[in-house]
C-alpha atoms as a PDB file:
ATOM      1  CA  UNK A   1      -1.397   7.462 -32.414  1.00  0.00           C
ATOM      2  CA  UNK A   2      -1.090  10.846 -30.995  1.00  0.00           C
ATOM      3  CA  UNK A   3      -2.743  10.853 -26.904  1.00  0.00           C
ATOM      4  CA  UNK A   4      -2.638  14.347 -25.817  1.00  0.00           C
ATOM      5  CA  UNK A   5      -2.771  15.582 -21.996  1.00  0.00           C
ATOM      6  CA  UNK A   6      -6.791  16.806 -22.907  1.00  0.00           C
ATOM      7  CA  UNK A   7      -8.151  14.538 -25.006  1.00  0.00           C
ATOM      8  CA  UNK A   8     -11.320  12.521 -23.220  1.00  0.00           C
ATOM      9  CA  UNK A   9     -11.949  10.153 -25.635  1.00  0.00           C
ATOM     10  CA  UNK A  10     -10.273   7.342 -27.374  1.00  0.00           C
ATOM     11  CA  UNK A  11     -11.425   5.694 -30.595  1.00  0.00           C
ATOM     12  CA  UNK A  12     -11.616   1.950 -30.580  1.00  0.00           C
ATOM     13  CA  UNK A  13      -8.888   1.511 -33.476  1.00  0.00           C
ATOM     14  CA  UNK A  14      -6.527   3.734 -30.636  1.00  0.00           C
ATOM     15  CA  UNK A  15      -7.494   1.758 -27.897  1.00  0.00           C
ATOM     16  CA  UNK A  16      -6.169  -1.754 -29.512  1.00  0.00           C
ATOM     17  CA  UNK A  17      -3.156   0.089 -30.766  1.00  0.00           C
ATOM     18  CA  UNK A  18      -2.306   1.046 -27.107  1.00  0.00           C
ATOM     19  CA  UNK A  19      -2.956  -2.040 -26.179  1.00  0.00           C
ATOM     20  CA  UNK A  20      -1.200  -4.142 -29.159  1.00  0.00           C
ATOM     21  CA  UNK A  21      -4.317  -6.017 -29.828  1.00  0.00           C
ATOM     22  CA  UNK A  22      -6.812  -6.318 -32.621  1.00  0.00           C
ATOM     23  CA  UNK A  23     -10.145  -4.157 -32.514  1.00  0.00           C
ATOM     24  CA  UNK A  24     -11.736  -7.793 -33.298  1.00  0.00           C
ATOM     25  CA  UNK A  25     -10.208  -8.566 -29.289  1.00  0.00           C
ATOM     26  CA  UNK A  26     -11.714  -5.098 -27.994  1.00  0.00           C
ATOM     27  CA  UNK A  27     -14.961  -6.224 -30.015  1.00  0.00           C
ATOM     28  CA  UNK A  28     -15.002  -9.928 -28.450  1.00  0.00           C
ATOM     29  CA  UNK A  29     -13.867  -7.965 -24.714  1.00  0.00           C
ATOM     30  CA  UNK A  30     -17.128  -5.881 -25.138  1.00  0.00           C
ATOM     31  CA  UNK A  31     -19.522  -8.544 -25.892  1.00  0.00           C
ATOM     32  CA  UNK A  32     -18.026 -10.524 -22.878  1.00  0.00           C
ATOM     33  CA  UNK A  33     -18.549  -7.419 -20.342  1.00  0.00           C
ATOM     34  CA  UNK A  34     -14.421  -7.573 -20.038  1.00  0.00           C
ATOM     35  CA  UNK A  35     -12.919  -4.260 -20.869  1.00  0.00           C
ATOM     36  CA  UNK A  36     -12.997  -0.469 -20.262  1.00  0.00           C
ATOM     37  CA  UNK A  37     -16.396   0.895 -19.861  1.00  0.00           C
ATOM     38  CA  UNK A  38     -17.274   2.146 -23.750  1.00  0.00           C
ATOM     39  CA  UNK A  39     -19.638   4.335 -25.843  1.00  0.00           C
ATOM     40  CA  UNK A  40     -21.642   3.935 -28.746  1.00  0.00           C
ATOM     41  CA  UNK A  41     -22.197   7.316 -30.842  1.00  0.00           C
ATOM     42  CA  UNK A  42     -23.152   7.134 -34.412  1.00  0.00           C
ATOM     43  CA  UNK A  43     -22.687   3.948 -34.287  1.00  0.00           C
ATOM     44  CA  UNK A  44     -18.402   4.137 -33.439  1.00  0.00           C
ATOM     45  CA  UNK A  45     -17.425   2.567 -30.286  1.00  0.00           C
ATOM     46  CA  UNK A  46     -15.379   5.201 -27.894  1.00  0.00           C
ATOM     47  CA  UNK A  47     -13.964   5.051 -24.826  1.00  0.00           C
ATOM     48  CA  UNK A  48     -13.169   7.856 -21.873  1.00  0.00           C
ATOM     49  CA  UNK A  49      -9.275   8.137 -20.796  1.00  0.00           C
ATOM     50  CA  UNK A  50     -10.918   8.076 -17.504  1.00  0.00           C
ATOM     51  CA  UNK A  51     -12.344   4.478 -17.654  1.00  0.00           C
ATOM     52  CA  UNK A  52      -9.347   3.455 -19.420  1.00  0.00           C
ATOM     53  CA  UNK A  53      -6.909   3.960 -16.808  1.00  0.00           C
ATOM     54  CA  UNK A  54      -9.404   2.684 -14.102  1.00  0.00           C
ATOM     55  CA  UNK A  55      -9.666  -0.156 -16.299  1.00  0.00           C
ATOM     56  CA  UNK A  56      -5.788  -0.633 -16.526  1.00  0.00           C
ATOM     57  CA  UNK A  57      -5.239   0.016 -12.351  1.00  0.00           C
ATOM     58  CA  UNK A  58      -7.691  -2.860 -11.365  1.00  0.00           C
ATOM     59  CA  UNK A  59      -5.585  -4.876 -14.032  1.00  0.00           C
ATOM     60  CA  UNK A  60      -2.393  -4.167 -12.328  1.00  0.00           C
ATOM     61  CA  UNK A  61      -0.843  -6.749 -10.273  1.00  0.00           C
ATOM     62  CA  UNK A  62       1.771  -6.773  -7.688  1.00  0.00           C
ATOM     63  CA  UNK A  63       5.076  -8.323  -8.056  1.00  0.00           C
ATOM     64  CA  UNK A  64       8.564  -8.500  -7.230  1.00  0.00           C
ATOM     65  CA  UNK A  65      10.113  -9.562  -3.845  1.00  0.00           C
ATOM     66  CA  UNK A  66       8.376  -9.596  -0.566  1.00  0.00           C
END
């Protein structure tokens, strides 16, 4: 998978490699409401670098020492 600085959208199949899963766990995320916020066109499934990372900063948790 190549993810360059201007590309918008992200094709399911890219999506689970970045994430190591399987696009059956993005499938079973989607029909849960869990996940990025997605797209259907022609029937394919993609998904904006924009909701991605929004996606990915309210997953982040804090750590470390206090």
């Amino acid at each position: 998978m190549r993810l360059d600085e201007d590309r918008q959208f992200i094709a399911e199949a890219d999506l689970a490699f970045r994430y190591g899963k399987a696009v059956r766990t993005l499938q079973r995320w989607r029909a849960k409401g869990y996940g990025p916020t997605f797209m259907r066109i022609g029937g394919s499934i993609f998904y904006r670098l924009e909701d991605i990372e929004e996606f990915e900063a309210r997953m982040r948790r804090g750590g470390g020492s206090q």
